[in-house]
N, C-alpha and C. Protein backbone atom coordinates (compact mmCIF):
# COMPACT_ATOMS: atom_id res chain seq x y z
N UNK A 1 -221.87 -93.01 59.42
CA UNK A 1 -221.37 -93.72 60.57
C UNK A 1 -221.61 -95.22 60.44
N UNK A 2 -222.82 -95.64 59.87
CA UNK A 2 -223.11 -96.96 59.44
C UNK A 2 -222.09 -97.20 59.02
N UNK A 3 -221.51 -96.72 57.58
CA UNK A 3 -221.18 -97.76 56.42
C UNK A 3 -219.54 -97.89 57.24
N UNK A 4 -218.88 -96.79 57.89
CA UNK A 4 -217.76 -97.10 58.81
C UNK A 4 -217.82 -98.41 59.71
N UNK A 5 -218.95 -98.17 60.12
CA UNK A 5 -219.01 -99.38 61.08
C UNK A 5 -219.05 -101.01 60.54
N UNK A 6 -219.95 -100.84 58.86
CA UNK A 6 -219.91 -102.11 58.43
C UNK A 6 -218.83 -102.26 58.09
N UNK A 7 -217.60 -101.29 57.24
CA UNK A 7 -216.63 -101.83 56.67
C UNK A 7 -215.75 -102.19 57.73
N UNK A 8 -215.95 -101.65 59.35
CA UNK A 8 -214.75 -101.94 59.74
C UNK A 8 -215.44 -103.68 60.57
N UNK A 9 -216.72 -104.08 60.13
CA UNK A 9 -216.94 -105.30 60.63
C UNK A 9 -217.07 -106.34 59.69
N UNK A 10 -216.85 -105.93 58.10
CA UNK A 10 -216.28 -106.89 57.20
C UNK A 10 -215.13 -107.23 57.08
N UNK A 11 -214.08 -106.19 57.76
CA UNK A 11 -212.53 -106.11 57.67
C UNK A 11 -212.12 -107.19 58.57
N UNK A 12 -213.03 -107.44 59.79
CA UNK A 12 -212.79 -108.25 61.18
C UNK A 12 -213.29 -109.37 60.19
N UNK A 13 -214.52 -109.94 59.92
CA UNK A 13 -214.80 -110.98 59.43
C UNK A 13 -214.28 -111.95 58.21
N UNK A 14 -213.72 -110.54 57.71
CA UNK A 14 -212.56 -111.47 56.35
C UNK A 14 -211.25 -111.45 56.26
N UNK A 15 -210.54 -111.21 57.71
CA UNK A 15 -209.76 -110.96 58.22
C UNK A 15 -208.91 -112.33 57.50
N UNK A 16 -209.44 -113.42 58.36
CA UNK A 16 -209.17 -114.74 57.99
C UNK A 16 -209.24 -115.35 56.37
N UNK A 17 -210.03 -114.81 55.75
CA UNK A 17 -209.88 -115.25 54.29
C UNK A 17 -208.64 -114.86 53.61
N UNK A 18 -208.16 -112.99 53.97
CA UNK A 18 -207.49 -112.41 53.22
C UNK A 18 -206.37 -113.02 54.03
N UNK A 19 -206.00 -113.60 54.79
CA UNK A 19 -205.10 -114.22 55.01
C UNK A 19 -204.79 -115.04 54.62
N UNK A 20 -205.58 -116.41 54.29
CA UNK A 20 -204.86 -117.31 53.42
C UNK A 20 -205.35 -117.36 51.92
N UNK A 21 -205.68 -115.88 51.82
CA UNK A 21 -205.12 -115.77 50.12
C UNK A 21 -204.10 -115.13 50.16
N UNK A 22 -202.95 -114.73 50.66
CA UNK A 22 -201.93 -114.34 50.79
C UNK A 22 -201.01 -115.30 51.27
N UNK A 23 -200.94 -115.82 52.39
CA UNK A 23 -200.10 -116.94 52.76
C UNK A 23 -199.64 -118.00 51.60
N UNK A 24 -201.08 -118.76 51.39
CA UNK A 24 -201.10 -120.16 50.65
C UNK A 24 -200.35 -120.40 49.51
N UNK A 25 -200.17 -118.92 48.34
CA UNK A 25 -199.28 -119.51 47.86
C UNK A 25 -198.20 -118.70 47.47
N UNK A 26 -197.89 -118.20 49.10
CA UNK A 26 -196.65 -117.73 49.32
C UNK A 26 -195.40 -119.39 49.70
N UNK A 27 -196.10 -119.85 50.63
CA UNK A 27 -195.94 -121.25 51.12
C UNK A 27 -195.49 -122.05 50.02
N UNK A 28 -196.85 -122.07 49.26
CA UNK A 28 -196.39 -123.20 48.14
C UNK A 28 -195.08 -122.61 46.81
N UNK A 29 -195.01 -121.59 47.07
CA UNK A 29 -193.96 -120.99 46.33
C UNK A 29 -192.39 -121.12 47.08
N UNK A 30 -192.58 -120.74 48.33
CA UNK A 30 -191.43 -121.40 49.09
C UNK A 30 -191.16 -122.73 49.11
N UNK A 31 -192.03 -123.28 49.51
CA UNK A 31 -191.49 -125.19 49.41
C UNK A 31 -191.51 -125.16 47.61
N UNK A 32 -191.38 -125.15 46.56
CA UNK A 32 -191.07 -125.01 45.56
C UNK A 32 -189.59 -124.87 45.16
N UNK A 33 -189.24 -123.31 45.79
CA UNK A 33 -187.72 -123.48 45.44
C UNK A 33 -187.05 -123.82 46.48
N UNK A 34 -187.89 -123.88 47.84
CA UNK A 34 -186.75 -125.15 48.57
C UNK A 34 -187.03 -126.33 47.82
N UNK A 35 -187.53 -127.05 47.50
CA UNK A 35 -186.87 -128.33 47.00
C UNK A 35 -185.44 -128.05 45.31
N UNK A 36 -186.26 -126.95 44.90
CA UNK A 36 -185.01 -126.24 43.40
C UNK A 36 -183.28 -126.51 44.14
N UNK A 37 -183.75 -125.49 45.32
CA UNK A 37 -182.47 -125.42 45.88
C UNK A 37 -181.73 -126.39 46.39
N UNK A 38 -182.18 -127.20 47.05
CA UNK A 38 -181.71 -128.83 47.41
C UNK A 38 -181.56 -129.36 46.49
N UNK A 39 -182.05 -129.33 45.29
CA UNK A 39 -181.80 -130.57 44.17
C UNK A 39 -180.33 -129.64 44.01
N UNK A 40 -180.50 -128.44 43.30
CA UNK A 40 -179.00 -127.59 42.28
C UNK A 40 -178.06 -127.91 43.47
N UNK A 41 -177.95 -127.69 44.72
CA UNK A 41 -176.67 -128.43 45.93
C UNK A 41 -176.26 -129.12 45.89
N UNK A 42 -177.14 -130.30 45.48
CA UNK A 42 -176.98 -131.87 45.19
C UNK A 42 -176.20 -131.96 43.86
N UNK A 43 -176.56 -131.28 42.86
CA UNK A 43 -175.90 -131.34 41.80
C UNK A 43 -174.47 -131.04 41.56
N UNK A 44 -174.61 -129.42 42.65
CA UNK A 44 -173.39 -129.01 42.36
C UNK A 44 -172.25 -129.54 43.40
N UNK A 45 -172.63 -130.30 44.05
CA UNK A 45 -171.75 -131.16 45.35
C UNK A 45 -171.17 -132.17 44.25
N UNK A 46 -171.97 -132.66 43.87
CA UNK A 46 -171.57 -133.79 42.99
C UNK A 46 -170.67 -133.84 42.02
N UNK A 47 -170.70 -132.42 41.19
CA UNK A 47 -169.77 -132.30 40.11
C UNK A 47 -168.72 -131.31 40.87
N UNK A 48 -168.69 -130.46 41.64
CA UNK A 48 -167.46 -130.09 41.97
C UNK A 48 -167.06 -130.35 43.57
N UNK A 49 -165.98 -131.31 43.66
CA UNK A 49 -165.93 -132.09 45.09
C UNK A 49 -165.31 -131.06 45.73
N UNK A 50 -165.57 -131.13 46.89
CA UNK A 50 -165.00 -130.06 47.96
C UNK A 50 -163.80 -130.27 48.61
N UNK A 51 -162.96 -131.07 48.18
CA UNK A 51 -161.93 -131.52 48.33
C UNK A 51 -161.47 -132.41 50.41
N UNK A 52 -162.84 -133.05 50.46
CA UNK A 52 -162.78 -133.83 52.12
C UNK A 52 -161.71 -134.84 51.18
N UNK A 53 -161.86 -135.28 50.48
CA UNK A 53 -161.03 -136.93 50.34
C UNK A 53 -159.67 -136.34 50.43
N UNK A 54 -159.44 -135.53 50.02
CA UNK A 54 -157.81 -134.80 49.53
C UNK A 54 -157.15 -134.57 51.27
N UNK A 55 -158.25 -133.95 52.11
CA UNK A 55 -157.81 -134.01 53.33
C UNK A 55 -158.13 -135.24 54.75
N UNK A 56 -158.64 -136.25 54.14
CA UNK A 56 -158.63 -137.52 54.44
C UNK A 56 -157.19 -137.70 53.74
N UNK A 57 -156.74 -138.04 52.81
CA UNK A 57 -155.30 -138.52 52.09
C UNK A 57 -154.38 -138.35 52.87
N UNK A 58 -154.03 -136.63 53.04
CA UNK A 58 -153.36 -135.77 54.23
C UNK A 58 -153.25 -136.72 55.22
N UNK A 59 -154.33 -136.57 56.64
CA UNK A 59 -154.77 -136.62 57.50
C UNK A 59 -154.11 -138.81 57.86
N UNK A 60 -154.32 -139.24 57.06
CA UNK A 60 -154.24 -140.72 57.02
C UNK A 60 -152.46 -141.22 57.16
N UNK A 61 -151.80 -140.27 55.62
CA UNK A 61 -150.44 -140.03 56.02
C UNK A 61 -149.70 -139.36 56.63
N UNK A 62 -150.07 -138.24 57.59
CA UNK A 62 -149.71 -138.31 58.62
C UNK A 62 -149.93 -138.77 59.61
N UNK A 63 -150.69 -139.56 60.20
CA UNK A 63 -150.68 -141.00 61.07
C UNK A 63 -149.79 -141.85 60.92
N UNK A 64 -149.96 -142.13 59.38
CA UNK A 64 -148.79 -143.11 59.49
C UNK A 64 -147.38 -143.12 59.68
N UNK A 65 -146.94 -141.42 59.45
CA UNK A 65 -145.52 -141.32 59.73
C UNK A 65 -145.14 -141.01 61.35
């Protein structure tokens, strides 16, 4: 009955540790490939245009007519 009782009052007391050994570098693994992912967007915006100017072009000549 003891050793129940200690493990279930080490479980309460390291409750908090085993938590941020799990979190911390869950976290730092997420902000990781969020920044991956923002850069490759950036990249791929860049080399393949999404065609706004083409419908600015549009959009401009028909105003003018």
């Amino acid at each position: 009955m003891v050793k129940i009782l200690l493990v279930v009052a080490s479980v309460c007391f390291l409750q908090g540790c085993i938590h941020k050994i799990v979190t911390v570098p869950i976290k730092v693994a997420y902000k990781t490939t969020k920044g991956v992912v923002k850069g490759t967007v950036a990249v791929v915006g860049a080399v393949i245009p999404d065609g706004d100017d083409e419908d600015s072009e549009q959009n401009d000549k028909d105003k003018k007519d």
